[in-house]
Protein backbone atom coordinates (compact mmCIF):
# COMPACT_ATOMS: atom_id res chain seq x y z
CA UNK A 1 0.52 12.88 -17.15
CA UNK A 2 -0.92 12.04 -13.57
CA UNK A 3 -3.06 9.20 -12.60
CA UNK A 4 -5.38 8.52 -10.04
CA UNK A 5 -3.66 5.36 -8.60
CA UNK A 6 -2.87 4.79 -5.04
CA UNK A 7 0.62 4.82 -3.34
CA UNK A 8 1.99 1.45 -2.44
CA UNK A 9 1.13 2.65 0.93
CA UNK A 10 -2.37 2.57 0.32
CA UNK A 11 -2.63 -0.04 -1.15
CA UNK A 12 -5.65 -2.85 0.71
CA UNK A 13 -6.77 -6.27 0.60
CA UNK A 14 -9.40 -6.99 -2.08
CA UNK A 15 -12.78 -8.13 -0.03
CA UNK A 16 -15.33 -9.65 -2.07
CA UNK A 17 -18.97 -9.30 -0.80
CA UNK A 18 -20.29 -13.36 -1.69
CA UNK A 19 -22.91 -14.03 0.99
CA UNK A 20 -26.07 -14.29 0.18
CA UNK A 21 -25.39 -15.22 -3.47
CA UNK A 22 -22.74 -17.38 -2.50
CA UNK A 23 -22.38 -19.57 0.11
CA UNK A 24 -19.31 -21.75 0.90
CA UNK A 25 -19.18 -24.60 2.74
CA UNK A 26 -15.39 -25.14 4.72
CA UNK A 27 -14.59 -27.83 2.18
CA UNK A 28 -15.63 -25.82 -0.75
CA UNK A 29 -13.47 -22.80 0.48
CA UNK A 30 -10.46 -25.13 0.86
CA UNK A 31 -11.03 -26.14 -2.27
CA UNK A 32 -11.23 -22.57 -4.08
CA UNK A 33 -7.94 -21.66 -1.75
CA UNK A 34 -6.49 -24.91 -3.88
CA UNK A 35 -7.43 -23.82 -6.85
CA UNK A 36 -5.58 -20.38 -6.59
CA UNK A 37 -2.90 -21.57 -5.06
CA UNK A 38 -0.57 -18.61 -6.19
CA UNK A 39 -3.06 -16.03 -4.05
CA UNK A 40 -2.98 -15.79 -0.64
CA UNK A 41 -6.98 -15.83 0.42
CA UNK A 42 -8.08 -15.72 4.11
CA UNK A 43 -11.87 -15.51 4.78
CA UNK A 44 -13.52 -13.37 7.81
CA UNK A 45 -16.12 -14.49 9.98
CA UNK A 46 -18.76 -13.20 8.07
CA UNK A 47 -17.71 -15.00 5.06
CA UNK A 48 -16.38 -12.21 2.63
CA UNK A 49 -12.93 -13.48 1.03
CA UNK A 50 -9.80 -11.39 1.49
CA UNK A 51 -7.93 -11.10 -1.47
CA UNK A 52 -4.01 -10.02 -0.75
CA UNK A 53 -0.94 -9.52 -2.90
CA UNK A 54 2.14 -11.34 -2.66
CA UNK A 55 4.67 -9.67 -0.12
CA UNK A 56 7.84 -8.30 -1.64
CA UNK A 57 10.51 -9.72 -1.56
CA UNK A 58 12.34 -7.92 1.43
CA UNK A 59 9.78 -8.77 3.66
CA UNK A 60 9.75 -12.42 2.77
CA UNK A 61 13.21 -12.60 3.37
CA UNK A 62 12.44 -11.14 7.06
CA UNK A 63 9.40 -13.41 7.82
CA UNK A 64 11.98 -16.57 6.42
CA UNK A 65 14.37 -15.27 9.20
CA UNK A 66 11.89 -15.01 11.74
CA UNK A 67 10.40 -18.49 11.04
CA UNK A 68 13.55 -20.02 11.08
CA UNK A 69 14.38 -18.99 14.49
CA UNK A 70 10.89 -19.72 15.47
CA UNK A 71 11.34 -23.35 13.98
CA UNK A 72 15.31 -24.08 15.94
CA UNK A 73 13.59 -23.39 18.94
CA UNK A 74 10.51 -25.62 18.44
CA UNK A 75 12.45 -28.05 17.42
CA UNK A 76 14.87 -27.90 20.98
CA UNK A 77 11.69 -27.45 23.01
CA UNK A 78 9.31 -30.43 21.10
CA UNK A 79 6.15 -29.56 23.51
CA UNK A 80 4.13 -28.07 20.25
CA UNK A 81 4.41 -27.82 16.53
CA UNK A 82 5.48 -24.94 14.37
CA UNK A 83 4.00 -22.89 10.96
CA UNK A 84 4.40 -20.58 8.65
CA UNK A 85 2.42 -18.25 6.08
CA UNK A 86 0.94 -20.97 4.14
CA UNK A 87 -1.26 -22.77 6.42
CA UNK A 88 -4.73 -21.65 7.14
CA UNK A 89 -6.10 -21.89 10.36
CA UNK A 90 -10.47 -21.99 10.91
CA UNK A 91 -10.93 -20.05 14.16
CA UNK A 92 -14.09 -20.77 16.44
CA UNK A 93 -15.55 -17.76 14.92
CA UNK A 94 -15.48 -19.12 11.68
CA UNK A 95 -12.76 -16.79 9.91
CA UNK A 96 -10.21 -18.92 8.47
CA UNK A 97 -6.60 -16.87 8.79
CA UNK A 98 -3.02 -17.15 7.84
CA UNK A 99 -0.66 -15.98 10.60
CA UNK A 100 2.98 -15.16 8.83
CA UNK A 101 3.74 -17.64 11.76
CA UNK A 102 2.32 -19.78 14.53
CA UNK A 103 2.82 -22.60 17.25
CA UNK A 104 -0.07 -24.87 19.00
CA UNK A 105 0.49 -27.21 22.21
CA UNK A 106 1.94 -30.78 20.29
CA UNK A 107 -0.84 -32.02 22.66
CA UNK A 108 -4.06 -29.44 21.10
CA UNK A 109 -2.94 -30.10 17.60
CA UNK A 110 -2.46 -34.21 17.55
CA UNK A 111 -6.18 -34.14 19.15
CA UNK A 112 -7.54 -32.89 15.76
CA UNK A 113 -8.35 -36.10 13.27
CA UNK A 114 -6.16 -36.25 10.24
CA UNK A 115 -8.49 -35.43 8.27
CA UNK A 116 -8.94 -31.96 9.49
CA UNK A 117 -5.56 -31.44 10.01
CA UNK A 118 -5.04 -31.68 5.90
CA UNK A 119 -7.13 -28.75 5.38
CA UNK A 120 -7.61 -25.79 7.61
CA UNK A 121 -7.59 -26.75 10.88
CA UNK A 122 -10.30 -25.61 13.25
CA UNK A 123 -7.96 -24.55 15.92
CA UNK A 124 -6.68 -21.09 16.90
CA UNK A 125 -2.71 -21.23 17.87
CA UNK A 126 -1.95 -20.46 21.10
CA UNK A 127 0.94 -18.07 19.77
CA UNK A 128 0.85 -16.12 16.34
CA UNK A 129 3.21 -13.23 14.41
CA UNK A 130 1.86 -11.02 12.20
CA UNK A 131 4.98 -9.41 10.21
CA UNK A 132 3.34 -6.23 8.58
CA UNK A 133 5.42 -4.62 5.23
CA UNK A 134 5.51 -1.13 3.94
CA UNK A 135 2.51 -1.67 1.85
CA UNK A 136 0.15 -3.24 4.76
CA UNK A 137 -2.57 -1.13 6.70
CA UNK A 138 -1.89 -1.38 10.46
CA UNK A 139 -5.39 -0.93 11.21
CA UNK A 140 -6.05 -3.88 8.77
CA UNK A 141 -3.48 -6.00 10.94
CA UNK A 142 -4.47 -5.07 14.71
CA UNK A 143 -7.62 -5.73 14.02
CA UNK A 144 -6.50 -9.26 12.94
CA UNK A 145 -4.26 -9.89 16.37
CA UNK A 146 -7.26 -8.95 18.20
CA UNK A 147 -9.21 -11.35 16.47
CA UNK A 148 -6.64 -14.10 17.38
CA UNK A 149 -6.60 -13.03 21.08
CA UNK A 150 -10.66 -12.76 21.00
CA UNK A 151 -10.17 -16.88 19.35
CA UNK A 152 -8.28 -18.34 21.90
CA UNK A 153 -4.40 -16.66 21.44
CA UNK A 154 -2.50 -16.86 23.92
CA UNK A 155 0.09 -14.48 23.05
CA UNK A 156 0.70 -12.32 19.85
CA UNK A 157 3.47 -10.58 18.48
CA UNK A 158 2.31 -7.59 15.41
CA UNK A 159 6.10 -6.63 14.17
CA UNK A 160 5.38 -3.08 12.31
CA UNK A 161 8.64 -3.19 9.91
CA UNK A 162 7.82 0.43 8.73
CA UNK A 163 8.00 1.86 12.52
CA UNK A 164 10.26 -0.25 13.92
CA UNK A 165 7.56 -1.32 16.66
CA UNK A 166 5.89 -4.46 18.59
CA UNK A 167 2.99 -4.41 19.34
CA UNK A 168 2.70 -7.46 21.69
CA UNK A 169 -1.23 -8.97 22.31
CA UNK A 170 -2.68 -10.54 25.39
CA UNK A 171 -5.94 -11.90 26.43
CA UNK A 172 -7.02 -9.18 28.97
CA UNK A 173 -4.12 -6.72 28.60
CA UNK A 174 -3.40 -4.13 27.25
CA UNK A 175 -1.65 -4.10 24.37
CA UNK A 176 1.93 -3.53 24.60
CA UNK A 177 3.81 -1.15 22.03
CA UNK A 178 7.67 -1.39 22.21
CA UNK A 179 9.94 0.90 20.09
CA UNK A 180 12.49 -0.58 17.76
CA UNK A 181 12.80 -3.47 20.39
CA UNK A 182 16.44 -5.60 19.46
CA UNK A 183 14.52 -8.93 21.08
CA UNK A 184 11.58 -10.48 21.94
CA UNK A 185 10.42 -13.27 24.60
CA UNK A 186 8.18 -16.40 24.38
CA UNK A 187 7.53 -16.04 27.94
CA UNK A 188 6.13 -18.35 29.89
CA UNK A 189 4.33 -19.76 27.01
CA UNK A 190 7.29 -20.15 24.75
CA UNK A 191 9.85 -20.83 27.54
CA UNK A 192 13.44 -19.97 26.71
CA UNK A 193 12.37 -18.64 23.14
CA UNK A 194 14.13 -15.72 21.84
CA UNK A 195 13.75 -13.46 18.56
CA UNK A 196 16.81 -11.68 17.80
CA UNK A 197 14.81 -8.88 15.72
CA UNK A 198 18.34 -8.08 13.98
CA UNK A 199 17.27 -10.72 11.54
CA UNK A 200 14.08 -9.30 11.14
CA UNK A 201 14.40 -5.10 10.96
């Protein structure tokens, strides 16, 4: 018997259409997000709430490899402060997004009250990663790295585990496309910082 269900490789975030019926405040979407804890939600600047599934396994493994290399070196460098996939971030757009990791200036990030800082930060990292998995729509995921560069990022990194490609994001560049790359480099922002991708393919 055949169905009519889609691959894993077409498989998209769930949007949900809430504005004008619902409208929700910063606080009350931090609050949903704690709610359903065990989904990972962002929300786009126009206020509809992306829905996506877990990653698999494999991947997680990856993005814990890349985050841990990410972290060693934050930690030897101590100009800025480090994250991973669970924080949400409130760009000056208004979307509120979840790089798979991130680093802001120590100096950017301390200047935001406590209070904020507990919840989704309105700050855009001056650095972000984007690790994308078999099942993830590249379209879905450039789109988001130009959305970080268009918000203040300084420098992105989109690491398509599928292709074995980089595609590396800068404000007022083009965008960079490496094949099956074996490193990467903070560059000047991230001085010294390395990402052995060995860990990562």
């Amino acid at each position: 018997m055949t169905t009519n269900l889609p691959s894993i490789a077409e498989i998209l975030p769930v949007v949900l259409h809430l504005e004008p019926a619902i409208a929700m405040s910063d606080n009350q979407f931090y609050e949903f997000c704690q709610l359903n804890r065990d989904i990972r939600i962002e929300r786009n600047a126009i206020g509809e709430l992306i829905i996506m599934s877990p990653t698999g396994s494999e991947t997680d493994e990856s993005n814990f490899n890349l985050i841990g290399q990410l972290w060693f070196w934050t930690q030897q460098d101590g100009t800025g402060v480090g994250f991973g996939s669970s924080g949400g971030f409130t760009l000056p757009n208004g979307a509120v997004r979840s790089p798979d990791a991130a680093w802001i200036k120590r100096t950017r990030w301390e200047a935001i009250p406590s209070e904020l800082r507990q919840k989704f930060a309105p700050i855009c990292p001056e650095f972000v990663i984007e690790l994308r998995s078999k099942s993830d729509n590249l379209k879905i995921l450039q789109d988001k790295m130009q959305e970080y560069i268009d918000n203040g990022t300084q420098l992105g990194w989109l690491i398509d585990r599928k292709q074995r490609q980089v595609f590396i994001y800068r404000p007022h560049t083009e965008i960079e496309v490496l094949d099956n790359p074996q490193i990467l480099s903070g560059e000047t922002l991230l001085p010294e910082f390395v990402l052995d991708l060995s860990q990562v393919w």
